[in-house]
N, C-alpha and C. Protein backbone atom coordinates (compact mmCIF):
# COMPACT_ATOMS: atom_id res chain seq x y z
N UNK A 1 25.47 -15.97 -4.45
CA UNK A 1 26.06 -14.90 -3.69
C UNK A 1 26.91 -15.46 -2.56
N UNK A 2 28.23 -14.50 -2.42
CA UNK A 2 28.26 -15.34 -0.89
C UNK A 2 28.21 -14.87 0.38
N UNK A 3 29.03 -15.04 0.81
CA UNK A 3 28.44 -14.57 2.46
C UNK A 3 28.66 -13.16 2.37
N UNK A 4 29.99 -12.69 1.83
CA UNK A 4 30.24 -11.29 1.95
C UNK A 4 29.21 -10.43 1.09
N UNK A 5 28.61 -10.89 -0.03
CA UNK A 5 28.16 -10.31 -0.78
C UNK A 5 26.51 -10.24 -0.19
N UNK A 6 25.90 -11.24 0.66
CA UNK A 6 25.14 -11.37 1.12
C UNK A 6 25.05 -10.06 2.71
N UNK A 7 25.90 -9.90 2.66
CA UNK A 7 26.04 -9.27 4.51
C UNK A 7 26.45 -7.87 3.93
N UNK A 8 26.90 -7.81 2.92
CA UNK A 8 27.00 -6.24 2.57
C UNK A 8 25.59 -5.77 1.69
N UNK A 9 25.12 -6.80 0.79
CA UNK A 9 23.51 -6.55 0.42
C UNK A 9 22.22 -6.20 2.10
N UNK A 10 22.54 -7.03 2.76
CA UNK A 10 21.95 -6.09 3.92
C UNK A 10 22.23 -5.52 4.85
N UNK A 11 23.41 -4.65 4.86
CA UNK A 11 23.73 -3.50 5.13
C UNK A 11 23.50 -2.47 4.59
N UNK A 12 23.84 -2.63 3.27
CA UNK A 12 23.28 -1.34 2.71
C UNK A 12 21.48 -1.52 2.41
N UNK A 13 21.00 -2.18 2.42
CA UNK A 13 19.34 -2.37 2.98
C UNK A 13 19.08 -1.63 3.84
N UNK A 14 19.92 -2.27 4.71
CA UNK A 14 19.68 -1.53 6.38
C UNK A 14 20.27 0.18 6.73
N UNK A 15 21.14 0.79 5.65
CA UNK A 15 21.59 1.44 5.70
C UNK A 15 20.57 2.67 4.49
N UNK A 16 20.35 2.49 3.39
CA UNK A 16 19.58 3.31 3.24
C UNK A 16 17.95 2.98 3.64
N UNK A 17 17.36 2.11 4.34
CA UNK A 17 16.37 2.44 5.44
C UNK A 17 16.07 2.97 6.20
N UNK A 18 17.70 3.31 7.06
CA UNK A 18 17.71 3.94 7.91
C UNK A 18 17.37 5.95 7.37
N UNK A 19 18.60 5.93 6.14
CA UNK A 19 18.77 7.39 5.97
C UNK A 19 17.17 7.71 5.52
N UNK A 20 16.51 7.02 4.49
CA UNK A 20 14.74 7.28 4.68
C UNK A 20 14.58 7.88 5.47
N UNK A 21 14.95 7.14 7.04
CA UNK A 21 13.89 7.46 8.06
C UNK A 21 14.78 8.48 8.93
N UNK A 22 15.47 8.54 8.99
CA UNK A 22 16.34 10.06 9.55
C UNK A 22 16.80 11.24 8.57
N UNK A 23 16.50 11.26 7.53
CA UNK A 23 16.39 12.30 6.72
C UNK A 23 16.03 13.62 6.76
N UNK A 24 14.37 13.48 6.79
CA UNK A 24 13.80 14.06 7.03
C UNK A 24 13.58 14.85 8.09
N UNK A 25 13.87 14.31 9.74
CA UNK A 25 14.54 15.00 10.53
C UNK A 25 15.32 15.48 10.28
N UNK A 26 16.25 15.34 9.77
CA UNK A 26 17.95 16.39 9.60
C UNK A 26 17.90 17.14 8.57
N UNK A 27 16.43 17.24 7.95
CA UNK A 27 15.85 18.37 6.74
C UNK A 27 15.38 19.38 7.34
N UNK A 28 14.07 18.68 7.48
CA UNK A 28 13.43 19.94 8.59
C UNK A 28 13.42 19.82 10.24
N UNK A 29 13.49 21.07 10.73
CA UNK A 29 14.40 20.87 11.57
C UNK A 29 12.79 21.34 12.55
N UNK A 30 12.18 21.44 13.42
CA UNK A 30 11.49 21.56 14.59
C UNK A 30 11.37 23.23 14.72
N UNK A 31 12.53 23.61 14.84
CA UNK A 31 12.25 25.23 15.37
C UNK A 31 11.69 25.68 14.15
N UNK A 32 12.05 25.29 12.65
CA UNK A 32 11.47 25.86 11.54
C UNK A 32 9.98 25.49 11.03
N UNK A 33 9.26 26.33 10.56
CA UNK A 33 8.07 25.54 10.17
C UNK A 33 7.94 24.71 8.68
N UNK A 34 7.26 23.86 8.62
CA UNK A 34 7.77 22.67 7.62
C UNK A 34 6.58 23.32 6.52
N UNK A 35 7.39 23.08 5.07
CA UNK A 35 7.43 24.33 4.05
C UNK A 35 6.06 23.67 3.71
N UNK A 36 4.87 24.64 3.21
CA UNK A 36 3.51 24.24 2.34
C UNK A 36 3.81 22.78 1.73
N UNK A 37 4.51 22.95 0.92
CA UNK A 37 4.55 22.34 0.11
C UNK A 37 4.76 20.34 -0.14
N UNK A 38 5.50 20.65 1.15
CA UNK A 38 5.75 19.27 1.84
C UNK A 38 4.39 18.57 2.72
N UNK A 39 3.99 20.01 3.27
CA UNK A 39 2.34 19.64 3.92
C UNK A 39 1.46 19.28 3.28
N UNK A 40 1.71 19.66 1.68
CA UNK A 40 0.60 19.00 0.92
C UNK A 40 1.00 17.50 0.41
N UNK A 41 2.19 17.37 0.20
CA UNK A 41 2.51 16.02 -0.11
C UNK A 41 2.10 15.25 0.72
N UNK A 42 2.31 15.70 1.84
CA UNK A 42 1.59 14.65 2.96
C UNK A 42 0.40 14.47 2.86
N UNK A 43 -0.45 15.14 2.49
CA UNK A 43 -1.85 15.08 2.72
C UNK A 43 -2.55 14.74 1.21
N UNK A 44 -1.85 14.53 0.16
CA UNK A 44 -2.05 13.90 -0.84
C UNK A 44 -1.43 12.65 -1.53
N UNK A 45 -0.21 12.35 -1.03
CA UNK A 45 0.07 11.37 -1.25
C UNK A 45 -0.18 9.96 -0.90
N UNK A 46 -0.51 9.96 0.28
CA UNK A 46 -1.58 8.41 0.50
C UNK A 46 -2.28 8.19 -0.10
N UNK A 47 -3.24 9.25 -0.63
CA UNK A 47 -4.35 8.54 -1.43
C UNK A 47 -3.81 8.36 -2.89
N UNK A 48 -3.09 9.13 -3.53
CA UNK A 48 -2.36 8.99 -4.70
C UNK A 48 -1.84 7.43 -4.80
N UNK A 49 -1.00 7.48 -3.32
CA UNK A 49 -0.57 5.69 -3.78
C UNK A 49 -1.86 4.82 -3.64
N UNK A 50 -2.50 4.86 -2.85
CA UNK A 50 -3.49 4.03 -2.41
C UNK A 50 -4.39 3.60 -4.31
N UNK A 51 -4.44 4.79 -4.75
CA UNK A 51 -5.34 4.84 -5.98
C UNK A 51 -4.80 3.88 -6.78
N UNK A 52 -2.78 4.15 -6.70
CA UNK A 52 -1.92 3.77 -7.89
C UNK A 52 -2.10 2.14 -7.36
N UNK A 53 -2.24 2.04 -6.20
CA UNK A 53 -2.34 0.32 -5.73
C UNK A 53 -3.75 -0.59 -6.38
N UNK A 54 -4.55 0.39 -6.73
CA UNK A 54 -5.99 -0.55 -6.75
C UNK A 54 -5.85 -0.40 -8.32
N UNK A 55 -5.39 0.63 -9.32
CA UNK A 55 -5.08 0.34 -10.10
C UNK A 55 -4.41 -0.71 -10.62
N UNK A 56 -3.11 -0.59 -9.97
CA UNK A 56 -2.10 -2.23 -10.55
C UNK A 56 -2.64 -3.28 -10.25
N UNK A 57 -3.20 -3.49 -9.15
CA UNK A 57 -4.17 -5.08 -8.75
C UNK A 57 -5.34 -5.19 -9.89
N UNK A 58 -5.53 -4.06 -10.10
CA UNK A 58 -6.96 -4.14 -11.23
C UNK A 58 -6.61 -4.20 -13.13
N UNK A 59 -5.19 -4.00 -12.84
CA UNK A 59 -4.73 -3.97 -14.47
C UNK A 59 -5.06 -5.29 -15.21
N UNK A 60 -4.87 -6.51 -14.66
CA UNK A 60 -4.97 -7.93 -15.58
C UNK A 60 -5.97 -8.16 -15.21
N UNK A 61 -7.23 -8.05 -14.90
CA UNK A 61 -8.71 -8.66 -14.49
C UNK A 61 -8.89 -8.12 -15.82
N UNK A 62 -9.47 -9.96 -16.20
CA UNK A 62 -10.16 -10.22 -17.50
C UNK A 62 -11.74 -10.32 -17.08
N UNK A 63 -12.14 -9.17 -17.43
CA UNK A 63 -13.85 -8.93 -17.33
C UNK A 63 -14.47 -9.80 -18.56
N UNK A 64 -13.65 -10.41 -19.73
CA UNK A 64 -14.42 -11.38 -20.24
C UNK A 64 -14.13 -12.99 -20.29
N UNK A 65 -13.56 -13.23 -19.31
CA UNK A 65 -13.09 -14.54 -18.85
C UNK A 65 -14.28 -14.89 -17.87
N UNK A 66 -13.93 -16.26 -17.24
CA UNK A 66 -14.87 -16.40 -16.08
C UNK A 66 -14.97 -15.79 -15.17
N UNK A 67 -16.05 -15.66 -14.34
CA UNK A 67 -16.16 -14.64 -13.33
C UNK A 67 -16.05 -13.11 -13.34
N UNK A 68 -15.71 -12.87 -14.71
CA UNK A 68 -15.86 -11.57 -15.41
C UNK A 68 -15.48 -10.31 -14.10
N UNK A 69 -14.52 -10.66 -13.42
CA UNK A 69 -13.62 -9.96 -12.36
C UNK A 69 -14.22 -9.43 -11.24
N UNK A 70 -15.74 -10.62 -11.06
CA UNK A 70 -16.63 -9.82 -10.15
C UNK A 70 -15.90 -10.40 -8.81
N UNK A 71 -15.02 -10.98 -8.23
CA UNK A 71 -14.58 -11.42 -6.98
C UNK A 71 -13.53 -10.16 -7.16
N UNK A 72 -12.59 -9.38 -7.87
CA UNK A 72 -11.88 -8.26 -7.58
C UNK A 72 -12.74 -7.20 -7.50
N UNK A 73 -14.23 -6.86 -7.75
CA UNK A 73 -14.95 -6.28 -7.45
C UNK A 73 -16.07 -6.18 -6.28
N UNK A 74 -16.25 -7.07 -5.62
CA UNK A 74 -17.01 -7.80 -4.77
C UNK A 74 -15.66 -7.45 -3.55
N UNK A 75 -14.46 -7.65 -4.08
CA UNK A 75 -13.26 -7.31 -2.48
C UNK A 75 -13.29 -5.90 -2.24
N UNK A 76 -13.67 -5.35 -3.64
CA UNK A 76 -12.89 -3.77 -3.23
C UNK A 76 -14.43 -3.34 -2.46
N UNK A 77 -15.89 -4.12 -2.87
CA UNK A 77 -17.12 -2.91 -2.55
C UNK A 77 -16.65 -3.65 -0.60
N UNK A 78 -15.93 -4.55 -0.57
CA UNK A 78 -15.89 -4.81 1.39
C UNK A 78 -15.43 -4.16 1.78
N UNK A 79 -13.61 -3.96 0.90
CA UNK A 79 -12.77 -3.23 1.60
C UNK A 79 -13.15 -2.00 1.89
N UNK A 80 -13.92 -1.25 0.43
CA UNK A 80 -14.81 0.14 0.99
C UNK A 80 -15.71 0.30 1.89
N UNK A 81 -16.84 -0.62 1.98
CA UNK A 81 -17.54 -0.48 2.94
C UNK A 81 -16.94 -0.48 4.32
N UNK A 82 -15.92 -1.77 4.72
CA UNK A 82 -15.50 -1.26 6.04
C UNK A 82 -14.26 -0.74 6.38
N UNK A 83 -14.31 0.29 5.79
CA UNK A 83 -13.39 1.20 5.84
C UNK A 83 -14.37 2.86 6.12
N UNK A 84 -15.79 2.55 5.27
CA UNK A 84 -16.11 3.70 5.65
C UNK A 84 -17.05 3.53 6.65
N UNK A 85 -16.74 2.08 7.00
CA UNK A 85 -17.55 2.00 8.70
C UNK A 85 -17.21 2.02 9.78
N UNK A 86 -15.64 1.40 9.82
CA UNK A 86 -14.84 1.43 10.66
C UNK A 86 -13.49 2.29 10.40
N UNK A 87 -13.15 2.91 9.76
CA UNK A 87 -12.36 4.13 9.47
C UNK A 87 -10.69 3.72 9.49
N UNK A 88 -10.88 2.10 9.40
CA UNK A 88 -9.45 1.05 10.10
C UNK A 88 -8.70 0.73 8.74
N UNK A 89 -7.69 1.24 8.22
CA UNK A 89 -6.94 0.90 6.93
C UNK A 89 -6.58 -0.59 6.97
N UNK A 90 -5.70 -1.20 8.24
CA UNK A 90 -5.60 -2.29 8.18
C UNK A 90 -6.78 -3.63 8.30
N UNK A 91 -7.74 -2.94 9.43
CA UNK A 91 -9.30 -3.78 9.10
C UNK A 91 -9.33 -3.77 7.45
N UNK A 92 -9.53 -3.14 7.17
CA UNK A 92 -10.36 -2.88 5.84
C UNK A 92 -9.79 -3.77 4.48
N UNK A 93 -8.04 -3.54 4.38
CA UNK A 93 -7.69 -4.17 3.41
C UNK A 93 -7.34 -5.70 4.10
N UNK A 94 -6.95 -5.74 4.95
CA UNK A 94 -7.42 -7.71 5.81
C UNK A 94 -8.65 -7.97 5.53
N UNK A 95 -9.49 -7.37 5.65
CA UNK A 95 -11.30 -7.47 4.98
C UNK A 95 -11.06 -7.95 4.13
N UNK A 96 -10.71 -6.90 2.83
CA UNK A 96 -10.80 -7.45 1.78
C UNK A 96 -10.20 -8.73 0.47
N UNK A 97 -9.02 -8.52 1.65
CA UNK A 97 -7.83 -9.49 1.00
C UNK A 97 -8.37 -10.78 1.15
N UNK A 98 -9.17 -10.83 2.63
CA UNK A 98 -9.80 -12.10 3.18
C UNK A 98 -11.22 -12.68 2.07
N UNK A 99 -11.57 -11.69 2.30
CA UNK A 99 -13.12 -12.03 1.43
C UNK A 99 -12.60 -12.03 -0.06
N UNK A 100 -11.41 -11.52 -0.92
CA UNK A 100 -11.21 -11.82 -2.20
C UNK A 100 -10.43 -13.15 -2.10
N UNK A 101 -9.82 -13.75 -1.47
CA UNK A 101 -9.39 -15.73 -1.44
C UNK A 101 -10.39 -15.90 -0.84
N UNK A 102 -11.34 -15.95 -0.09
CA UNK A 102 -12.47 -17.09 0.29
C UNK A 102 -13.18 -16.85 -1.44
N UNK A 103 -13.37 -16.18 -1.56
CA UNK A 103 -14.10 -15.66 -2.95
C UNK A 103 -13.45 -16.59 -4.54
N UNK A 104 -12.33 -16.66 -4.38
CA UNK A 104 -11.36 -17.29 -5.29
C UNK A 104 -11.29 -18.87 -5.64
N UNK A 105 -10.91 -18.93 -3.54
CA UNK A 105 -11.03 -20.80 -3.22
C UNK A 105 -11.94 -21.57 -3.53
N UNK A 106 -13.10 -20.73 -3.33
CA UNK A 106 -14.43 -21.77 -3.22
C UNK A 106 -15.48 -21.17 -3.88
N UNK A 107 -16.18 -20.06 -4.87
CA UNK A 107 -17.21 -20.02 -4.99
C UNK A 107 -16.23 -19.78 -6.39
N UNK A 108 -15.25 -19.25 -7.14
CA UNK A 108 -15.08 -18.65 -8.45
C UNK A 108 -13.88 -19.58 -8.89
C-alpha cells in the first residue's frame, strides 16, 4: 500500500467510526421518546452477542483430544462465577482469559 492509500484507509476508518457514533444522536433526537423497539434491542442485544462470543470460542474445542476442552470449560465456570460475584464484565472476562493461559501454559 502506499502512503496515500494507507492515510485514506484510515480516514475512512476514522470516518465511518465516527458516523456509528453520531448517528444515532441525529436519529433520535432527545425531545422525542426513543421507539420500543430500539429499547428492546438494547436490552437484548448484549447478551445475544455475548452468547454469539462464547459460542465461536467454543466451536473448535476438541472434547476428544487431550484435555478433552476441560481448560475452555474450567475458564468459562471462573468467568461465570466472578461475574456473578462481582457483577464486573471486564473483571470477569480478564478472570477468565487469565485462568484459561495459566491453564494452557502449564497444567494442559
Amino acid at each position: 500500500m502506499t502512503a496515500e492509500q494507507q492515510m485514506m484507509t484510515i480516514a475512512l476508518c476514522a470516518a465511518g467510526t465516527m458516523a456509528t457514533r453520531f448517528l444515532p444522536f441525529l436519529i433520535f433526537s432527545s425531545k422525542k421518546p426513543t421507539p420500543g423497539y430500539i429499547q428492546y434491542l438494547g436490552k437484548a442485544l448484549p447478551s445475544a452477542i455475548f452468547g454469539m462470543l462464547v459460542v465461536y470460542c467454543l466451536k473448535n474445542v476438541d472434547v476428544s483430544g487431550a484435555g478433552h476442552g476441560l481448560p475452555e470449560f474450567l475458564a468459562i465456570a471462573v468467568t461465570a462465577a466472578l461475574h456473578l460475584k462481582k457483577g464486573q464484565m471486564l473483571l470477569s472476562i480478564a478472570g477468565g482469559t487469565i485462568c484459561y493461559m495459566l491453564l494452557v501454559q502449564f497444567v494442559f
